[in-house]
PDB file of N, CA and C in Angstrom:
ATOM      1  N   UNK A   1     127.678  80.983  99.106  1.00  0.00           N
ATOM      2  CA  UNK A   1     127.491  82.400  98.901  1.00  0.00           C
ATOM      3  C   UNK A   1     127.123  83.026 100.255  1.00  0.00           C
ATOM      4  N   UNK A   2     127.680  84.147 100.818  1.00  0.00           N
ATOM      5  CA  UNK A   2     127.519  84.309 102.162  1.00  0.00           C
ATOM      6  C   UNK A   2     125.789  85.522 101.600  1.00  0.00           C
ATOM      7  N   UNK A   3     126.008  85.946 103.157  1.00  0.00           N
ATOM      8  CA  UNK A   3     124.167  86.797 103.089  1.00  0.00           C
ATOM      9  C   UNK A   3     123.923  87.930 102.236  1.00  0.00           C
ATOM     10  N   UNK A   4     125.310  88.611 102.432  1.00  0.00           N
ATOM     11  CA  UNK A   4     124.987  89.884 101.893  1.00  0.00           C
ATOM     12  C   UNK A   4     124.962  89.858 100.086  1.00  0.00           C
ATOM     13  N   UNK A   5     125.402  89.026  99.352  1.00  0.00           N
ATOM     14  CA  UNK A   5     125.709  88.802  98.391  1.00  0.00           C
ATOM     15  C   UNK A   5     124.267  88.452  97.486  1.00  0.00           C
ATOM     16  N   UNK A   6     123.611  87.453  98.699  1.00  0.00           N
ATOM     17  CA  UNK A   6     122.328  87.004  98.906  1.00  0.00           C
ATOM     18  C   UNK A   6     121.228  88.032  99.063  1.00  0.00           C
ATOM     19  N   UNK A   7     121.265  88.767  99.725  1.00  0.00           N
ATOM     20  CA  UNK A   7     120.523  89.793  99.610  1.00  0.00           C
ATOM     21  C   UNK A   7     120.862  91.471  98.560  1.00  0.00           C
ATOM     22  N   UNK A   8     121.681  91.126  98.204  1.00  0.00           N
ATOM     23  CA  UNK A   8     121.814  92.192  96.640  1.00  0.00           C
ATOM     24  C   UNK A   8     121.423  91.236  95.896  1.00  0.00           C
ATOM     25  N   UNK A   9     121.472  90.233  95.425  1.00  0.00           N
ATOM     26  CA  UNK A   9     120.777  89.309  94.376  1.00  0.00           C
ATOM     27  C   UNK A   9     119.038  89.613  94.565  1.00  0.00           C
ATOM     28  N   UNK A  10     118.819  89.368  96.095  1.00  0.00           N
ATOM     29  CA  UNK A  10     117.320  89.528  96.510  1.00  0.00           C
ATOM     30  C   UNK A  10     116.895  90.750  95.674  1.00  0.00           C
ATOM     31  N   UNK A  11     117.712  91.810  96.115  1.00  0.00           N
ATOM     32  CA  UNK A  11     117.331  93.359  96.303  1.00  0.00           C
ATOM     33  C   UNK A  11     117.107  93.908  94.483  1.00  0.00           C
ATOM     34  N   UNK A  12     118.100  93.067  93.643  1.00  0.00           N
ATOM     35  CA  UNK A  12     118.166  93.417  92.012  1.00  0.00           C
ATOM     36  C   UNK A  12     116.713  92.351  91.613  1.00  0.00           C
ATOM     37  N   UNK A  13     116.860  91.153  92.156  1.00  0.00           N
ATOM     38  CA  UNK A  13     115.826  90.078  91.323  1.00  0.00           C
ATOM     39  C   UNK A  13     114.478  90.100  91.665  1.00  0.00           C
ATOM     40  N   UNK A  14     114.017  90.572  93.277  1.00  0.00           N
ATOM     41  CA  UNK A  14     112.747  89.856  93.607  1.00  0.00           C
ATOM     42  C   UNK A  14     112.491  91.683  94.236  1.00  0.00           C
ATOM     43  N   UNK A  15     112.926  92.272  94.679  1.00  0.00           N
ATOM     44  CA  UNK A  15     112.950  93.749  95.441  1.00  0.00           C
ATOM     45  C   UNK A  15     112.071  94.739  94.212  1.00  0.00           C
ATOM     46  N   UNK A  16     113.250  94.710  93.570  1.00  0.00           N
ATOM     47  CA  UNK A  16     112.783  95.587  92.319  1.00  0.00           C
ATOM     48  C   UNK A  16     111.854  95.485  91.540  1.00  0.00           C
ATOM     49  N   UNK A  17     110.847  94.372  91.282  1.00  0.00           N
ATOM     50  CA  UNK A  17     109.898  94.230  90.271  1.00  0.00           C
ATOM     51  C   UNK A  17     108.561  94.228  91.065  1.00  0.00           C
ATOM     52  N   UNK A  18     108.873  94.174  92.442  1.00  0.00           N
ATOM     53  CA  UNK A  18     107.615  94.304  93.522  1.00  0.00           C
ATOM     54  C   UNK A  18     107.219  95.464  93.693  1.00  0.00           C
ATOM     55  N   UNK A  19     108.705  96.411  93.458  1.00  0.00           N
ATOM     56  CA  UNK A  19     108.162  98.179  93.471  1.00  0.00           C
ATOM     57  C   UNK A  19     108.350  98.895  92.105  1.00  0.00           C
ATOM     58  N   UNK A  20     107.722  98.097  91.492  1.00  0.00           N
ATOM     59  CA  UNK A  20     107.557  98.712  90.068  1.00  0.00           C
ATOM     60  C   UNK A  20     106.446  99.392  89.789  1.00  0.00           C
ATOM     61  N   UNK A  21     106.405 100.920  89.419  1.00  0.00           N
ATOM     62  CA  UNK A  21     105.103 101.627  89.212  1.00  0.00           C
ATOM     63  C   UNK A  21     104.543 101.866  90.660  1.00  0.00           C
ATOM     64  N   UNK A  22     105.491 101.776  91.635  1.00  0.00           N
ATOM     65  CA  UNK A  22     104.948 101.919  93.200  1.00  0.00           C
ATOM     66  C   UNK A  22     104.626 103.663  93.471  1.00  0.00           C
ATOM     67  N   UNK A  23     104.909 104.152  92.597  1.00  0.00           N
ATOM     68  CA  UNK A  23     105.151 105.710  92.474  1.00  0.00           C
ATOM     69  C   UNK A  23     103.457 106.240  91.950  1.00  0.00           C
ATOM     70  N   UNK A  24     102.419 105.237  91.557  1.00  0.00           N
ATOM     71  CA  UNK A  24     101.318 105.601  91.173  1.00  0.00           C
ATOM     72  C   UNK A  24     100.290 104.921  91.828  1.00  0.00           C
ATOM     73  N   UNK A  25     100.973 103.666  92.677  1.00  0.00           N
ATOM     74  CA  UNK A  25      99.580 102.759  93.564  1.00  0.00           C
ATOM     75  C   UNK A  25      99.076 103.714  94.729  1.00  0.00           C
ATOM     76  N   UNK A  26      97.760 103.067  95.078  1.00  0.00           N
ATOM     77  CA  UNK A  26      96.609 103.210  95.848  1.00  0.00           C
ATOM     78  C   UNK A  26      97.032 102.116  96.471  1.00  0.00           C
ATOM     79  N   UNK A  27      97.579 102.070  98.003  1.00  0.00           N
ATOM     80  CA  UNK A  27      97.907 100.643  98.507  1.00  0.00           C
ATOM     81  C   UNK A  27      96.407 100.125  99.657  1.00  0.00           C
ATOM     82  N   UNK A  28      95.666  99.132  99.025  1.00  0.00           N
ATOM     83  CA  UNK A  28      95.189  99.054 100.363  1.00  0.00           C
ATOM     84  C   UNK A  28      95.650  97.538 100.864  1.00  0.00           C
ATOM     85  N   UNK A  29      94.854  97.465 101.927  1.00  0.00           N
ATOM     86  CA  UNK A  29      95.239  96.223 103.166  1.00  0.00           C
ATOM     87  C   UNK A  29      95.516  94.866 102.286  1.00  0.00           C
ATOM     88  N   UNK A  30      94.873  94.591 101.608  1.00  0.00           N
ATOM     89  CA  UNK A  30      94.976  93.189 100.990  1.00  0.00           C
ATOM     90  C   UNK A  30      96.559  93.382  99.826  1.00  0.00           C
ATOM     91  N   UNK A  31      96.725  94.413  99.214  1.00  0.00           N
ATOM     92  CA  UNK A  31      97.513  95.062  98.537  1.00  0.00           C
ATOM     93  C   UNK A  31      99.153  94.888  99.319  1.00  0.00           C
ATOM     94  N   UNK A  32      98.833  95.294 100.293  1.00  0.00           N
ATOM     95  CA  UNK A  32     100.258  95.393 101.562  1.00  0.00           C
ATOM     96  C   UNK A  32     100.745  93.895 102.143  1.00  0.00           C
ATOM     97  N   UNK A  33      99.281  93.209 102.838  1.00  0.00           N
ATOM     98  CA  UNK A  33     100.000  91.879 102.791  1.00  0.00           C
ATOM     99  C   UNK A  33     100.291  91.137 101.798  1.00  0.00           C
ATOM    100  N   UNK A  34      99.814  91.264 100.525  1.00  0.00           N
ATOM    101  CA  UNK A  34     100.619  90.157  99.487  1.00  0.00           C
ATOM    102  C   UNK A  34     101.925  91.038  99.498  1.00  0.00           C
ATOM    103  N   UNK A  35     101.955  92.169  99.413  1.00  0.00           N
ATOM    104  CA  UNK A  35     103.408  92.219  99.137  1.00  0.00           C
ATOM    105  C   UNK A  35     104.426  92.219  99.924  1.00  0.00           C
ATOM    106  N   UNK A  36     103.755  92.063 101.770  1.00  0.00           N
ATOM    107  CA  UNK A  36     104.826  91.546 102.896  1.00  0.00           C
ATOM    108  C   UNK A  36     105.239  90.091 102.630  1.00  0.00           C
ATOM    109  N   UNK A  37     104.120  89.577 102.500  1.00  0.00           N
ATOM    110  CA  UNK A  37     104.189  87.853 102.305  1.00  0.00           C
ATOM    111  C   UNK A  37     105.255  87.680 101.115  1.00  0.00           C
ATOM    112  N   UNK A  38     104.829  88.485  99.760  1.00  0.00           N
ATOM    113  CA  UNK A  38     106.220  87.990  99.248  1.00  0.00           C
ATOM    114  C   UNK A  38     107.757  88.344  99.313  1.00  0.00           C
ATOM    115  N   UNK A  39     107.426  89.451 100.249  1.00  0.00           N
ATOM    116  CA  UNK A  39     109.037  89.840 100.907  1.00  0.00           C
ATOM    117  C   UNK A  39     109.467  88.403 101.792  1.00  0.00           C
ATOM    118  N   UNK A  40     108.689  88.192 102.350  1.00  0.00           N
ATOM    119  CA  UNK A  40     109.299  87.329 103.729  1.00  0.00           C
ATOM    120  C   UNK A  40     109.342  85.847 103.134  1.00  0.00           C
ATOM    121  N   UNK A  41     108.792  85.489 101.801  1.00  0.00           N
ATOM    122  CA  UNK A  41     109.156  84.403 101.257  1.00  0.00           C
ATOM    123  C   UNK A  41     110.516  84.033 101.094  1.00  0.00           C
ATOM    124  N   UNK A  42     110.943  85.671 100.027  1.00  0.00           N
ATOM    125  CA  UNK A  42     111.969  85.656  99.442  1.00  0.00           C
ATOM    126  C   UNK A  42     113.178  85.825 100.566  1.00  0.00           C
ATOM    127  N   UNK A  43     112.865  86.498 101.581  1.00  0.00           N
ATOM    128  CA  UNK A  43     113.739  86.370 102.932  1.00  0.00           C
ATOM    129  C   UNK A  43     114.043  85.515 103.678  1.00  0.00           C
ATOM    130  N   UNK A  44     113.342  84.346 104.087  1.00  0.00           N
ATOM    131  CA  UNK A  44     112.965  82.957 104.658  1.00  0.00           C
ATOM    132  C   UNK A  44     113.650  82.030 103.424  1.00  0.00           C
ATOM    133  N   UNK A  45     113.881  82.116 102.093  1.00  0.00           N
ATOM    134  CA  UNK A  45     114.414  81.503 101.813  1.00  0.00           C
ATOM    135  C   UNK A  45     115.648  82.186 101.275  1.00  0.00           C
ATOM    136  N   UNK A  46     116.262  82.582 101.500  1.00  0.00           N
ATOM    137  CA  UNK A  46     117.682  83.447 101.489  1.00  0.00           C
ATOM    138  C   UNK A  46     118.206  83.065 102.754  1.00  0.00           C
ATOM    139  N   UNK A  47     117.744  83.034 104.139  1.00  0.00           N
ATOM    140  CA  UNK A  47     118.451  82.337 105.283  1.00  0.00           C
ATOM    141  C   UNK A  47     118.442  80.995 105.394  1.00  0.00           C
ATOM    142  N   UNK A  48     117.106  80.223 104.299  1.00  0.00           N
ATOM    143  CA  UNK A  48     117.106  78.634 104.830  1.00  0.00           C
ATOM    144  C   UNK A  48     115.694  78.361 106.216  1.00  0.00           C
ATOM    145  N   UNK A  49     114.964  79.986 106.114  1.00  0.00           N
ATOM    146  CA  UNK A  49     114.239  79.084 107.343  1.00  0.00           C
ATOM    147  C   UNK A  49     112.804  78.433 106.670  1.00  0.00           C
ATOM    148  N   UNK A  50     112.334  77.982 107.048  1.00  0.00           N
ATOM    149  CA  UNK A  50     110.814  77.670 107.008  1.00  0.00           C
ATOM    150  C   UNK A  50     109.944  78.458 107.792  1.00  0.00           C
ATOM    151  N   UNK A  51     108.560  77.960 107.456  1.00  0.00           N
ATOM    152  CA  UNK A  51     107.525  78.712 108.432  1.00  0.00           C
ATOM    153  C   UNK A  51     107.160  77.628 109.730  1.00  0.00           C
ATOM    154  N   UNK A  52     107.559  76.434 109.577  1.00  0.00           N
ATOM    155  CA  UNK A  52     107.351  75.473 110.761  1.00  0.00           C
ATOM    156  C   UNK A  52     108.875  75.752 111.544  1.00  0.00           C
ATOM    157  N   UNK A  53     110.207  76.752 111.518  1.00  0.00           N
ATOM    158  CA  UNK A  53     110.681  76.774 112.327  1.00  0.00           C
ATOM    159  C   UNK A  53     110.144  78.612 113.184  1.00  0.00           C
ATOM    160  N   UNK A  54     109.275  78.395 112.916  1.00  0.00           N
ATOM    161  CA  UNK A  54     108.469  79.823 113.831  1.00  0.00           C
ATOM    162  C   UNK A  54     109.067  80.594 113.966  1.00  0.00           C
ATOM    163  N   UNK A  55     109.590  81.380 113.008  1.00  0.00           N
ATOM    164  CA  UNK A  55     110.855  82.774 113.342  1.00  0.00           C
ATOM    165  C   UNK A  55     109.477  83.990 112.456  1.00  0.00           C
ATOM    166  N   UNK A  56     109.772  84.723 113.650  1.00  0.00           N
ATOM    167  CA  UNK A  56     108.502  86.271 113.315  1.00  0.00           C
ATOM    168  C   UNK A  56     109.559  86.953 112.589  1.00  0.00           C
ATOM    169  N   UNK A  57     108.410  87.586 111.288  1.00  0.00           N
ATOM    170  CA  UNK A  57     109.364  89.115 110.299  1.00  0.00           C
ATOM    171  C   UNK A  57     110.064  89.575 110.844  1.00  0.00           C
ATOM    172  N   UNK A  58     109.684  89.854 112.036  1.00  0.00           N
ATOM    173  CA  UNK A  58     110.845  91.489 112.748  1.00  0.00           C
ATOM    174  C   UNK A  58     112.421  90.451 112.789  1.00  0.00           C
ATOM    175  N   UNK A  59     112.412  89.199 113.286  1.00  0.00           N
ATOM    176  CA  UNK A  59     113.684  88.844 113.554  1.00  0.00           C
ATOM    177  C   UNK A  59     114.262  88.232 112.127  1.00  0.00           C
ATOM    178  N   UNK A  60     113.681  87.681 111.536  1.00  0.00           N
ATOM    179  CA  UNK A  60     114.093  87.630 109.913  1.00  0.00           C
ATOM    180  C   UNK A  60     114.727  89.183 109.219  1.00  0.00           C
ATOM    181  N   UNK A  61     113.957  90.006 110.044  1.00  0.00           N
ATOM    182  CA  UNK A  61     114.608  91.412 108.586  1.00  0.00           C
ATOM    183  C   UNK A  61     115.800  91.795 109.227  1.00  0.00           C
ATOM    184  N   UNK A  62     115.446  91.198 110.843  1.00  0.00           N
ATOM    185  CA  UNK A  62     117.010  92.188 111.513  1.00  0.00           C
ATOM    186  C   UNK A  62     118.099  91.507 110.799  1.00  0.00           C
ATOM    187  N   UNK A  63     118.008  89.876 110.743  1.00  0.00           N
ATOM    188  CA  UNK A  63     119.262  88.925 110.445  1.00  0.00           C
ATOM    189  C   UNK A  63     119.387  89.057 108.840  1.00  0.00           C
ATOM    190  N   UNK A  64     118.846  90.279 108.284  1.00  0.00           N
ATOM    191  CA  UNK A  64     119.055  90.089 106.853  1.00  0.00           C
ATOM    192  C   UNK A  64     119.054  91.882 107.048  1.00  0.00           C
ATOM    193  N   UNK A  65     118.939  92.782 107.346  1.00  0.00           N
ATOM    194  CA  UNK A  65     119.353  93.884 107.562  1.00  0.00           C
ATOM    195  C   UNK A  65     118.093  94.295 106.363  1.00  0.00           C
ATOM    196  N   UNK A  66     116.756  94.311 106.513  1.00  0.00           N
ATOM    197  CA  UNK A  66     116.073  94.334 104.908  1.00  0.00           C
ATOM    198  C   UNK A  66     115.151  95.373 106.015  1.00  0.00           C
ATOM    199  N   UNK A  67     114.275  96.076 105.348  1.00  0.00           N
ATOM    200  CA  UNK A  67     112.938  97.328 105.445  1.00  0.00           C
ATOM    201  C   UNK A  67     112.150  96.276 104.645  1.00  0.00           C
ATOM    202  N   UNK A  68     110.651  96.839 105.779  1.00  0.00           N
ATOM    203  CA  UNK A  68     109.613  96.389 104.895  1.00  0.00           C
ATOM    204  C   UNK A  68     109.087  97.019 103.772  1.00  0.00           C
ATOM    205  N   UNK A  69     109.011  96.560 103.087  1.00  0.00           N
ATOM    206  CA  UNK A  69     108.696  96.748 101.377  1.00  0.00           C
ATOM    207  C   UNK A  69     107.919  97.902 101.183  1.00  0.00           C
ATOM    208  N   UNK A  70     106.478  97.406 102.123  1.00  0.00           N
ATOM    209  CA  UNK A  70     105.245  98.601 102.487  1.00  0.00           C
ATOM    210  C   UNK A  70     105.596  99.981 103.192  1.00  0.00           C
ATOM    211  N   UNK A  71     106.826  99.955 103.947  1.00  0.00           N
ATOM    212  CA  UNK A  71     106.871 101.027 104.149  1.00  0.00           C
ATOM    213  C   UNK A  71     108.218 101.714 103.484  1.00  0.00           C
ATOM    214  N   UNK A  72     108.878 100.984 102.465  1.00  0.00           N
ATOM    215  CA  UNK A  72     109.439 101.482 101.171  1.00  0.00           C
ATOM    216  C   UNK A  72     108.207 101.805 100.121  1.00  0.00           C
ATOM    217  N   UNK A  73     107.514 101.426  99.903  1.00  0.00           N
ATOM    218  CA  UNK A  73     106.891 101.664  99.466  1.00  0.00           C
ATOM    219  C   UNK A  73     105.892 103.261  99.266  1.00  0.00           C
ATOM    220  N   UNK A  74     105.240 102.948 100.513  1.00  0.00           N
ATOM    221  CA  UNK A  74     104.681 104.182 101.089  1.00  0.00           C
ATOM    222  C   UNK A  74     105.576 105.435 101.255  1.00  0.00           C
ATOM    223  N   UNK A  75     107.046 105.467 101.107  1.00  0.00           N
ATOM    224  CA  UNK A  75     107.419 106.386 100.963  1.00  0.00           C
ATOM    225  C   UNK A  75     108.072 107.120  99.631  1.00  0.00           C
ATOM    226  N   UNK A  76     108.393 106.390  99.354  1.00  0.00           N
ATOM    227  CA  UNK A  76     108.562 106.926  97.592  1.00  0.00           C
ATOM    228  C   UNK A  76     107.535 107.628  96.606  1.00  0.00           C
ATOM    229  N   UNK A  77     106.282 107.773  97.262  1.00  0.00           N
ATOM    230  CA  UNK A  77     105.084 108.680  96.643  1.00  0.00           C
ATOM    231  C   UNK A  77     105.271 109.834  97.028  1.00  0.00           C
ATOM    232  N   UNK A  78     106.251 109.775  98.004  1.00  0.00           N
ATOM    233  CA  UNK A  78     106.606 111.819  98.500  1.00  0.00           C
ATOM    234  C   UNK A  78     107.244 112.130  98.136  1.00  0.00           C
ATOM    235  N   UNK A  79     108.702 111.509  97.383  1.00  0.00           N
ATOM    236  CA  UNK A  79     109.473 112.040  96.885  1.00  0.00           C
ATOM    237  C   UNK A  79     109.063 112.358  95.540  1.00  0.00           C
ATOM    238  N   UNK A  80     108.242 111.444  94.800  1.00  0.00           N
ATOM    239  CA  UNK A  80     107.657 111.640  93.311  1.00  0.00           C
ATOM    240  C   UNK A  80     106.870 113.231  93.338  1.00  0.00           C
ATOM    241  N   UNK A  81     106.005 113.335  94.580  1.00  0.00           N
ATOM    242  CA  UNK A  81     105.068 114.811  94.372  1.00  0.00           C
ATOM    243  C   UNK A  81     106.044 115.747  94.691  1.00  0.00           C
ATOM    244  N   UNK A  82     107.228 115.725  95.550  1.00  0.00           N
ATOM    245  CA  UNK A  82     107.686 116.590  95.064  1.00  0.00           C
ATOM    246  C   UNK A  82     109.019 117.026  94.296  1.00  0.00           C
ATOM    247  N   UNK A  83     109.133 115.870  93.239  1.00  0.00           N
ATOM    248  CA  UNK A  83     109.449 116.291  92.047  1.00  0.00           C
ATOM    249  C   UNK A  83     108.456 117.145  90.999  1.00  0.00           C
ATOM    250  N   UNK A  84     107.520 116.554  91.382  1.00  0.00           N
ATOM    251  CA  UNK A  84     106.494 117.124  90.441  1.00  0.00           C
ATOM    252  C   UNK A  84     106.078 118.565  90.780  1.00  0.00           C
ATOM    253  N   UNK A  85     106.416 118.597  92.205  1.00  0.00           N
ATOM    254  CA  UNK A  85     105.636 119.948  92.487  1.00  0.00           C
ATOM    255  C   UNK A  85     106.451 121.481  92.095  1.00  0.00           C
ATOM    256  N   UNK A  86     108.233 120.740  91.718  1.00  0.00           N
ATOM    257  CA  UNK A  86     109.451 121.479  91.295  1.00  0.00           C
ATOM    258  C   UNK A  86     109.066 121.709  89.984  1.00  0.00           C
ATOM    259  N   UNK A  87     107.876 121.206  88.758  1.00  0.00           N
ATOM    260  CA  UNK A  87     108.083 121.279  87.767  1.00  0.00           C
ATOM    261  C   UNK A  87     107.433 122.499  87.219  1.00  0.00           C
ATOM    262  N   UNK A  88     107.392 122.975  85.693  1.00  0.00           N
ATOM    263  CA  UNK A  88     106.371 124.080  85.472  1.00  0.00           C
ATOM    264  C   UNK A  88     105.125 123.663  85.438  1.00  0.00           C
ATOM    265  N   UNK A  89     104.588 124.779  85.643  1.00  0.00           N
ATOM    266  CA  UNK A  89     102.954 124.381  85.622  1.00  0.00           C
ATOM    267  C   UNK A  89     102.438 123.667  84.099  1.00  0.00           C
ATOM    268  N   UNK A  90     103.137 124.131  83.395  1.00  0.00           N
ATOM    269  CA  UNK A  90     102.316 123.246  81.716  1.00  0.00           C
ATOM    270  C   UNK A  90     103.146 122.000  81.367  1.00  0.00           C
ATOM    271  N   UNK A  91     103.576 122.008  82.632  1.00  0.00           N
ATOM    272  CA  UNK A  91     104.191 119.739  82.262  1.00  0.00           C
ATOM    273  C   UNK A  91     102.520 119.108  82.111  1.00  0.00           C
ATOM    274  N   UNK A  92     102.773 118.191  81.603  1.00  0.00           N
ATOM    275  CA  UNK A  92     101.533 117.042  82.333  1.00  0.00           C
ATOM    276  C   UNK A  92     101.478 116.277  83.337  1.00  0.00           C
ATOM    277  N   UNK A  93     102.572 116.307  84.143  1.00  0.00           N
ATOM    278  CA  UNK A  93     102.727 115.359  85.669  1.00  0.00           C
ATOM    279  C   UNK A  93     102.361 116.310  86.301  1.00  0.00           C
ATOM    280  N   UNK A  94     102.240 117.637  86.248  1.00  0.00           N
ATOM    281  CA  UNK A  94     101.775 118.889  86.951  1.00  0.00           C
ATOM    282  C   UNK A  94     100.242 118.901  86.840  1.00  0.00           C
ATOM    283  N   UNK A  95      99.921 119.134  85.590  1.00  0.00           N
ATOM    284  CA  UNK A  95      98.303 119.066  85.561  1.00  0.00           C
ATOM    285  C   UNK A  95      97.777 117.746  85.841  1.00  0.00           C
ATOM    286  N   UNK A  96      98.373 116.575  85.378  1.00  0.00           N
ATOM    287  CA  UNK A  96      97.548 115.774  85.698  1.00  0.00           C
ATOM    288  C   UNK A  96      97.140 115.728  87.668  1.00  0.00           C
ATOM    289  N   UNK A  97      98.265 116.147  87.748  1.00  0.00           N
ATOM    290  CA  UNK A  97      98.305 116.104  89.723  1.00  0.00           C
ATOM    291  C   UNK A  97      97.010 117.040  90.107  1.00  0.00           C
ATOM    292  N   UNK A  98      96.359 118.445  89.529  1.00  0.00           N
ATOM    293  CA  UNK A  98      95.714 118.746  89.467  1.00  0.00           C
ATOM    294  C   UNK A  98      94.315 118.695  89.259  1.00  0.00           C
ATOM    295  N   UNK A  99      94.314 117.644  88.366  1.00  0.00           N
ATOM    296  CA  UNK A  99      92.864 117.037  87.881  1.00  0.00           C
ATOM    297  C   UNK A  99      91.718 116.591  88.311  1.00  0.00           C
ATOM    298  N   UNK A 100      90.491 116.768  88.209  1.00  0.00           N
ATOM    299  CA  UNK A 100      89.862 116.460  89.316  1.00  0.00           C
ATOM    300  C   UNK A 100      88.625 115.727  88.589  1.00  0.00           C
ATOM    301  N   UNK A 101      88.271 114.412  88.270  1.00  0.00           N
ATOM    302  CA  UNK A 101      87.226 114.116  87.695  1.00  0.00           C
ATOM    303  C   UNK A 101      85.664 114.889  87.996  1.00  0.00           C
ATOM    304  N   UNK A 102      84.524 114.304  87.515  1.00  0.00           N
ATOM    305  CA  UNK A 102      83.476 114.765  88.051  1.00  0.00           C
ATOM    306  C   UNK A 102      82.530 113.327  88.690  1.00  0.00           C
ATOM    307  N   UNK A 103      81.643 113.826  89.785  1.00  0.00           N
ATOM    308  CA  UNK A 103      80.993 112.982  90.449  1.00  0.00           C
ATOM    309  C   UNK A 103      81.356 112.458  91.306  1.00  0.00           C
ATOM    310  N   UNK A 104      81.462 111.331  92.232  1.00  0.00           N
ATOM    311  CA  UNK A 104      82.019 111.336  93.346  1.00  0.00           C
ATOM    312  C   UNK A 104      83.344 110.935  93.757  1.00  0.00           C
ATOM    313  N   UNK A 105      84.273 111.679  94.113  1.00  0.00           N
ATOM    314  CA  UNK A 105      85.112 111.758  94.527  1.00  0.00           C
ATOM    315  C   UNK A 105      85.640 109.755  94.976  1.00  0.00           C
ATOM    316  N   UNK A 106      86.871 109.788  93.949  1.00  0.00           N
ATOM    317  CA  UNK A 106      87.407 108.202  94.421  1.00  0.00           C
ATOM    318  C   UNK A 106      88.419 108.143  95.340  1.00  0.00           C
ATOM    319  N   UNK A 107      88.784 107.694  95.578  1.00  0.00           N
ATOM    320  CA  UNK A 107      90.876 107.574  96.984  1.00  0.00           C
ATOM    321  C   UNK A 107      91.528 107.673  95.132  1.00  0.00           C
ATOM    322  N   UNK A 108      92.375 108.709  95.303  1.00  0.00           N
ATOM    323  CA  UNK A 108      93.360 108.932  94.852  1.00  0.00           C
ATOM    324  C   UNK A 108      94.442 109.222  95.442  1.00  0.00           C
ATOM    325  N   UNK A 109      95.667 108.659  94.041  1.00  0.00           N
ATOM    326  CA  UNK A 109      96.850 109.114  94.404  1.00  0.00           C
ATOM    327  C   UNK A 109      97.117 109.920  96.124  1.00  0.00           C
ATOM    328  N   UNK A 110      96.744 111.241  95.318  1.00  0.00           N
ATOM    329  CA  UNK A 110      96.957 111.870  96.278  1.00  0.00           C
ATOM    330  C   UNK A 110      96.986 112.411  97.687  1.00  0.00           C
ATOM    331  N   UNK A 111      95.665 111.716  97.802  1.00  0.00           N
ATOM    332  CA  UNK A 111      94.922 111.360  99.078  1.00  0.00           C
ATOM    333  C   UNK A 111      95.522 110.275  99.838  1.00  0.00           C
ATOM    334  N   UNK A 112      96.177 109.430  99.725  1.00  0.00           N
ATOM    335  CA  UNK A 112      96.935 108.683 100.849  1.00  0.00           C
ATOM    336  C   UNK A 112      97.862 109.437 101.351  1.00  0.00           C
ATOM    337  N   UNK A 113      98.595 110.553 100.472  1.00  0.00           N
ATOM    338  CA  UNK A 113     100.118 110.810 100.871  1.00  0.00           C
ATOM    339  C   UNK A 113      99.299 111.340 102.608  1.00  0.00           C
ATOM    340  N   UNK A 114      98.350 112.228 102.880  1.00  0.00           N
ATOM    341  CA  UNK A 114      97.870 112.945 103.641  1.00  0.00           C
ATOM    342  C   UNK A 114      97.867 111.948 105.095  1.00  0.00           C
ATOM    343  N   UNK A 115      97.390 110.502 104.562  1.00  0.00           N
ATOM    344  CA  UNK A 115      97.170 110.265 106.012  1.00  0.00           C
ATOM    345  C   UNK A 115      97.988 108.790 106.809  1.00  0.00           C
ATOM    346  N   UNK A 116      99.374 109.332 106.443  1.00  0.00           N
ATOM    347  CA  UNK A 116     100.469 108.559 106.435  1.00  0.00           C
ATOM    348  C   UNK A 116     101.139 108.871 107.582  1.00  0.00           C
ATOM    349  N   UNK A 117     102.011 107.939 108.068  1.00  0.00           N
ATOM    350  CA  UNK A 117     102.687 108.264 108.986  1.00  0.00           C
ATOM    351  C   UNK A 117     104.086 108.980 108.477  1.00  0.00           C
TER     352      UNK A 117
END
């Protein structure tokens, strides 16, 4: 089976269930590397390499033409707000975006989009 064939199999079987509900996470640090680590599993073994033949992510994603996950990730929360922000005000993806508990303020949603690259 040549690569590319290999990596649409990747992209339907192991891609897609990693960014499931990615449209509502809070990503933090520990959050991002499990989900690099299991990109580069599933990448490392789609070419055949190991981790004892010392090949770094960056040259694995070039020879597989792949984006890191995390920063697929991190971007698909902008396109969701502004779908939401197109909607009427009495949806519930509208108000809920609005909502503001009481007491002290947690990291929400919304609050990452702000301090992103």
């Amino acid at each position: 089976m040549n690569k590319e064939t290999k990596l649409r199999i990747h992209n339907i079987t192991a891609k897609a269930p990693l960014k499931f509900g990615c449209e509502a996470w809070v990503l933090r640090k520990r959050e991002e590397q499990r989900l690099e680590a299991a990109q580069m599993k599933f990448l490392r073994h789609l070419l055949g390499i190991t981790k004892l033949d010392k090949e770094k992510n960056q040259c694995i994603r070039e020879k597989t033409g792949a984006q890191n996950i995390v920063k697929e990730i991190k971007q698909y929360p902008k396109k969701v707000l502004q779908h939401v922000q197109r909607m009427d005000r009495n949806r519930i993806p509208k108000q809920a975006l609005r909502y503001r508990p009481k007491g002290r303020p947690k990291k929400r949603w919304r609050d990452q989009l702000h301090f992103e690259d």
